[in-house]
N, C-alpha and C. Protein backbone atom coordinates (compact mmCIF):
# COMPACT_ATOMS: atom_id res chain seq x y z
N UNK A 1 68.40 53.44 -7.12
CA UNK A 1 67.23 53.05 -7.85
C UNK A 1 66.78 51.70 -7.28
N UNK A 2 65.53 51.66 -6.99
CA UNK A 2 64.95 50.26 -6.54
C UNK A 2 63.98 49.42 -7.50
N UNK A 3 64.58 48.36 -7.70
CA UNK A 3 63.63 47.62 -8.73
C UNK A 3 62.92 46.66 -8.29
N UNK A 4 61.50 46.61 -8.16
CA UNK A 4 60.45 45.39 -8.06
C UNK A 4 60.17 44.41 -9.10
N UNK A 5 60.52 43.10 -9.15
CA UNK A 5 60.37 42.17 -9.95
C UNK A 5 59.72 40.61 -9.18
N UNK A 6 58.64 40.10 -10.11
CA UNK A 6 58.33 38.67 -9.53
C UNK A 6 59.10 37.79 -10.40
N UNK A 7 59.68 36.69 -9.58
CA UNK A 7 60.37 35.73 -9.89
C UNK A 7 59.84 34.49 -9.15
N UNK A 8 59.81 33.21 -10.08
CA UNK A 8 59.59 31.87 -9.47
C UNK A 8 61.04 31.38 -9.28
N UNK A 9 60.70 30.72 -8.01
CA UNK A 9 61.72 30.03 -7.47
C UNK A 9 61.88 28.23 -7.89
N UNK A 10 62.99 27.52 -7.48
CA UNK A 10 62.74 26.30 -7.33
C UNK A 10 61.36 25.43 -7.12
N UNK A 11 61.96 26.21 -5.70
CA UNK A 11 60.54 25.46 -4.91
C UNK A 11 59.07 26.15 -5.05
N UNK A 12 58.57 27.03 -5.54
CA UNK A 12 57.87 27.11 -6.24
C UNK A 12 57.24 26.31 -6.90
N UNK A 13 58.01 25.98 -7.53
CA UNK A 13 57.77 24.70 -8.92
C UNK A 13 57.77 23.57 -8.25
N UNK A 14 58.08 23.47 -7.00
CA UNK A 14 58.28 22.28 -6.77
C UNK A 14 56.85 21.88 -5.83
N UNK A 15 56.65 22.87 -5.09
CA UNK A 15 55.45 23.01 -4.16
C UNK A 15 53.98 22.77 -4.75
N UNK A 16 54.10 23.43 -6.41
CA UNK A 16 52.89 23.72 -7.15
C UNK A 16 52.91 21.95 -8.22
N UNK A 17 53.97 21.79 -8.07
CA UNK A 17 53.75 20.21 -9.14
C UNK A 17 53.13 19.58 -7.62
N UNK A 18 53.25 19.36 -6.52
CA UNK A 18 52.87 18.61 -5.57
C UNK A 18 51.43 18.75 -5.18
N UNK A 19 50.88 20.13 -5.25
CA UNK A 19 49.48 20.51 -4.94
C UNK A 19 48.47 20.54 -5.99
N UNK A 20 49.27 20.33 -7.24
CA UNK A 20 48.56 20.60 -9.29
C UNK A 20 48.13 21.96 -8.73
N UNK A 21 48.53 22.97 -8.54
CA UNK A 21 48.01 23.89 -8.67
C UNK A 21 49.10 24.70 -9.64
N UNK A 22 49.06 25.95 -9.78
CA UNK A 22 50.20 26.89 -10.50
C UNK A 22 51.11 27.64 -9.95
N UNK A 23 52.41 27.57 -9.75
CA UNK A 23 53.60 28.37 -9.19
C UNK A 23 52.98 29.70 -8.51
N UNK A 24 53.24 30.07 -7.81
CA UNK A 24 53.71 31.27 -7.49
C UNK A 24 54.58 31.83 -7.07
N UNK A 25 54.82 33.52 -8.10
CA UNK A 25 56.10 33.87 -7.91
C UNK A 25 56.17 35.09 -6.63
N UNK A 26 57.34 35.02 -6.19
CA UNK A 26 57.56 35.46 -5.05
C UNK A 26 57.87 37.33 -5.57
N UNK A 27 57.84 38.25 -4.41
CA UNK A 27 58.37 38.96 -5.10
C UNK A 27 60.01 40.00 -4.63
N UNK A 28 60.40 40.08 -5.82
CA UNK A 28 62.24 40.15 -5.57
C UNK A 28 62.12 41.99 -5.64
N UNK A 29 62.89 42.56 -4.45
CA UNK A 29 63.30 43.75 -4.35
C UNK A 29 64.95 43.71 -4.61
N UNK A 30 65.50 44.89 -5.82
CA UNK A 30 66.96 44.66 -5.77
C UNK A 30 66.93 46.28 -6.06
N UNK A 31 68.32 47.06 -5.79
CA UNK A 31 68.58 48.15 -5.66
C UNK A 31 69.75 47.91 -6.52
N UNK A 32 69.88 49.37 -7.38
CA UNK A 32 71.13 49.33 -7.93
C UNK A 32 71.14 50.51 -7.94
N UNK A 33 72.68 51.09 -7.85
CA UNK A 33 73.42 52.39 -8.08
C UNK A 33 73.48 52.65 -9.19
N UNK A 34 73.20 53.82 -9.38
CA UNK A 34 73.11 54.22 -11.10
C UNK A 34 73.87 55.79 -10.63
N UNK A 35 75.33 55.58 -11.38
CA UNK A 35 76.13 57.16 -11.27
C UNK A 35 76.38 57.79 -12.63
N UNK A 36 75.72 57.35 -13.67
CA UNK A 36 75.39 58.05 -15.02
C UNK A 36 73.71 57.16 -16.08
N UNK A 37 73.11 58.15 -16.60
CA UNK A 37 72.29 57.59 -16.58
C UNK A 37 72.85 57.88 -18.94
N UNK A 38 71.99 56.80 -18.94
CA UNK A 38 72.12 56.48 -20.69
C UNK A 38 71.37 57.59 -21.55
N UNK A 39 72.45 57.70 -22.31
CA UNK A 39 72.47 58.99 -23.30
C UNK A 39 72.36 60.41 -22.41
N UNK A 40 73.21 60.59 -21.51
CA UNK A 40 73.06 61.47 -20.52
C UNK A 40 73.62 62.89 -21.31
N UNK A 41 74.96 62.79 -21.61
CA UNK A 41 75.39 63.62 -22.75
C UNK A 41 74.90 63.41 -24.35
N UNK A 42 75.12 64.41 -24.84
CA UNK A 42 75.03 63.87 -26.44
C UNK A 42 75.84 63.05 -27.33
N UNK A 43 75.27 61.85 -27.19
CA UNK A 43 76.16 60.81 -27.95
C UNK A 43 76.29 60.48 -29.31
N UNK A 44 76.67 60.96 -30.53
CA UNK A 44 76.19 61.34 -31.97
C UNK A 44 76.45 59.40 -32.33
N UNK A 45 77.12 58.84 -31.41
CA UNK A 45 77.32 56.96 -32.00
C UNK A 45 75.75 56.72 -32.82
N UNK A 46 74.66 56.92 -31.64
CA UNK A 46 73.63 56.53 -32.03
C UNK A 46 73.17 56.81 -33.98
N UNK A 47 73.28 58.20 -33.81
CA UNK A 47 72.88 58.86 -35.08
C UNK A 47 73.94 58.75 -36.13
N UNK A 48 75.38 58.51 -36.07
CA UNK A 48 75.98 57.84 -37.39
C UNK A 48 75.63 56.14 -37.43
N UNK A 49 75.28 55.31 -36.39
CA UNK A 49 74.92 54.14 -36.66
C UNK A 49 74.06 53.74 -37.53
N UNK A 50 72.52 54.96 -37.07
CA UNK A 50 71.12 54.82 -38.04
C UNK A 50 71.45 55.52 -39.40
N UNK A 51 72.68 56.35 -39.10
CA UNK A 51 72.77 56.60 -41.16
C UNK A 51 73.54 55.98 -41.55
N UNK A 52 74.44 55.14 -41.06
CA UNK A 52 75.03 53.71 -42.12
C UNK A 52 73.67 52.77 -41.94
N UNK A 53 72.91 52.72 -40.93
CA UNK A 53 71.99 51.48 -41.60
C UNK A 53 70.69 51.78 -42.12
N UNK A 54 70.30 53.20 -42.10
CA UNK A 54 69.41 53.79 -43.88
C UNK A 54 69.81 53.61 -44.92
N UNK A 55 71.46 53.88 -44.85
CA UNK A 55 72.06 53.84 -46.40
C UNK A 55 72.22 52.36 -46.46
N UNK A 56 72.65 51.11 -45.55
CA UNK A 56 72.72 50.06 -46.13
C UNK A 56 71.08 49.45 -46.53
N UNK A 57 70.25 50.01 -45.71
CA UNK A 57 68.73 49.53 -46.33
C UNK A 57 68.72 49.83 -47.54
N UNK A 58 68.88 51.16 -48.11
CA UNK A 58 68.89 51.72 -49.15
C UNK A 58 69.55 50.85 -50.24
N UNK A 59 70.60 50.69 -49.95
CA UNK A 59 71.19 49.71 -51.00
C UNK A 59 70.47 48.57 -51.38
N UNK A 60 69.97 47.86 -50.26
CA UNK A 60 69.56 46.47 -50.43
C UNK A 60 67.87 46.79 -51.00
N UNK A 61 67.21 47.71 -50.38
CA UNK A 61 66.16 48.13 -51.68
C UNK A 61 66.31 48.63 -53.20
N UNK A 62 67.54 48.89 -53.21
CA UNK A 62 67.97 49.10 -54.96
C UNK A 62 68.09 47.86 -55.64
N UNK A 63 69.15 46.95 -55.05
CA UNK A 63 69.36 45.85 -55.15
C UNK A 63 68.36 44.67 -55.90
N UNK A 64 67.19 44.55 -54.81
CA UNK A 64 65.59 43.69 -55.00
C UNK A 64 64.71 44.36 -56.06
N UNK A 65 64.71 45.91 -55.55
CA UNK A 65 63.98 46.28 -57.27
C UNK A 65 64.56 46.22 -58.53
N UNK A 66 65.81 46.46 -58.29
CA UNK A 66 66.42 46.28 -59.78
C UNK A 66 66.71 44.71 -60.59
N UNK A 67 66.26 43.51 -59.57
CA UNK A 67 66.05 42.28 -59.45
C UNK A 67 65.11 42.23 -60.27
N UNK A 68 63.54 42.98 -59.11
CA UNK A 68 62.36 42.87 -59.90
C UNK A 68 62.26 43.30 -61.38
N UNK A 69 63.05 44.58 -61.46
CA UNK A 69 62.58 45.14 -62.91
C UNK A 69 63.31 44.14 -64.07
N UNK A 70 64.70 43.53 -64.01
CA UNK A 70 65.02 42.93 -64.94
C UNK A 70 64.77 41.32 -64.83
N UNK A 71 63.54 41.19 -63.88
CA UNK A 71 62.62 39.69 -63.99
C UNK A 71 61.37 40.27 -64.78
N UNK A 72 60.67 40.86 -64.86
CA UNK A 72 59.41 41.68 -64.96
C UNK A 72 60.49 42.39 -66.72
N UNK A 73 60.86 43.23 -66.94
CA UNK A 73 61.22 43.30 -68.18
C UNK A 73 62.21 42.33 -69.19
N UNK A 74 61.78 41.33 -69.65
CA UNK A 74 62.49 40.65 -70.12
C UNK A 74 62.48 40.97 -71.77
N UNK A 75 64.07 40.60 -72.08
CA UNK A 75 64.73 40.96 -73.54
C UNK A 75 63.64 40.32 -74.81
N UNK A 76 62.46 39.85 -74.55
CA UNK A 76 61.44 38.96 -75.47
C UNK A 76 60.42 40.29 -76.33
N UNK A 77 60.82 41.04 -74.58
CA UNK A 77 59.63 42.34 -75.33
C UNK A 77 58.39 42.05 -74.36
N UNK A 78 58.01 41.24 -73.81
CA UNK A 78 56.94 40.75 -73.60
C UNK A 78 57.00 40.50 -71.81
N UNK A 79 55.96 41.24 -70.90
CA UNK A 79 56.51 41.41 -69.41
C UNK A 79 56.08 39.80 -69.12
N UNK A 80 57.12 39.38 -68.24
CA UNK A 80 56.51 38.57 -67.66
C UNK A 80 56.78 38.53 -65.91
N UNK A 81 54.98 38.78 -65.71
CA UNK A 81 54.51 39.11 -64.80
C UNK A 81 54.48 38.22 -63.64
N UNK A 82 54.70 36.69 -64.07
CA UNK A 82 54.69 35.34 -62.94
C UNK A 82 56.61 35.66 -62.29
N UNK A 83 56.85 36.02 -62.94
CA UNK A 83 58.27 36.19 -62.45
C UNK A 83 58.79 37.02 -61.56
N UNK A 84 58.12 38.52 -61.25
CA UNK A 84 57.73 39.16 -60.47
C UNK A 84 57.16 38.45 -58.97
N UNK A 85 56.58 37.55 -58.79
CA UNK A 85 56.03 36.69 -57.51
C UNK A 85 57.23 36.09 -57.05
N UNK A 86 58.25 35.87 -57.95
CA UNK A 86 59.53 35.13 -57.28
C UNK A 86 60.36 36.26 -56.39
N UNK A 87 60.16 37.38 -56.27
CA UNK A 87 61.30 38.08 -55.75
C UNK A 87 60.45 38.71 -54.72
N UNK A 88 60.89 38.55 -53.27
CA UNK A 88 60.19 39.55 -52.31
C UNK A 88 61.22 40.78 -51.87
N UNK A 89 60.46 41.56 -51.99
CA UNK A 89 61.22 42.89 -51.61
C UNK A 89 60.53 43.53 -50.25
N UNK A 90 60.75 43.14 -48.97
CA UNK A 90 60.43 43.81 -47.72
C UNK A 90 60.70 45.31 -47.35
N UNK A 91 59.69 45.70 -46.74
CA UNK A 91 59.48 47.17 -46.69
C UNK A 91 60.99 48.02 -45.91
N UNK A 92 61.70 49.05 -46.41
CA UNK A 92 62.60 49.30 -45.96
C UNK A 92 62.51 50.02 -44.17
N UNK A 93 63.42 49.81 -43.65
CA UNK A 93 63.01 50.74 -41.90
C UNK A 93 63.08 51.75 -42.04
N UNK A 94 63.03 52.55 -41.46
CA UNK A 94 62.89 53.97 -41.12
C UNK A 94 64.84 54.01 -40.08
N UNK A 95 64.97 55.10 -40.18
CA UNK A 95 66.15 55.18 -39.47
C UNK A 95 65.42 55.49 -37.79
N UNK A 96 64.07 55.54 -37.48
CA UNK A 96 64.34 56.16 -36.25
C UNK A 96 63.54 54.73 -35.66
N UNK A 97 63.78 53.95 -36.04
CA UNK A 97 63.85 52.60 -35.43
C UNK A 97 64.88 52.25 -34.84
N UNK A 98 66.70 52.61 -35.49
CA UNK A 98 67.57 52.32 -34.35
C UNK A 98 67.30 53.19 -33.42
N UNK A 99 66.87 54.69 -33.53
CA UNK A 99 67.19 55.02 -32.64
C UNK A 99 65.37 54.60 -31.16
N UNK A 100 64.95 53.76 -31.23
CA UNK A 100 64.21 53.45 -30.40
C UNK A 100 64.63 52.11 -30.08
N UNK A 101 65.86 51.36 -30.75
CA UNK A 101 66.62 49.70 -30.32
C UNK A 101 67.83 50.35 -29.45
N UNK A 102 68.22 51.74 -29.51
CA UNK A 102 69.53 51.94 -28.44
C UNK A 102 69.12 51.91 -27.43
């Protein structure tokens, strides 16, 4: 496999502070051997990872609402609704978010 990448060098930086103009990056050819490629077989790691971390989202969204509801229902009888603004509850992920971070 051959990979094309631009990279600034030293002197680059050093050439472009001397002229005030802006670096330029050179460009880097590197080759690498690749003798298995990722997720080549079926690797189930991925898919028990994203269902321990649905179910731990899960938890931690039970957690914040059940926060909210016993700030928001209070023993007076009477909701109070400013109390509700104190607790943020962020939107839970989706499980097929890990599998687009493996």
């Amino acid at each position: 496999m051959v990979l094309h990448d631009l990279r600034y060098s030293a002197r680059s930086f050093t050439d472009a502070s001397g002229e005030s103009s802006r670096p330029r990056p050179r460009l880097v050819r590197r080759t690498v051997d690749v003798y298995s490629f990722a997720r080549h077989q079926r690797d189930h790691s991925v898919a028990e990872w994203s269902a321990v971390e649905e179910r731990r989202a899960r938890q931690r969204l039970r957690t914040q609402v059940g926060t909210l509801l016993r700030l928001v229902n209070t023993t007076a009888g009477e909701l109070a609704l400013d109390a509700a603004d104190t607790v943020d509850v962020p939107p839970a992920r989706h499980r097929r978010g890990s599998l687009w971070l493996a």
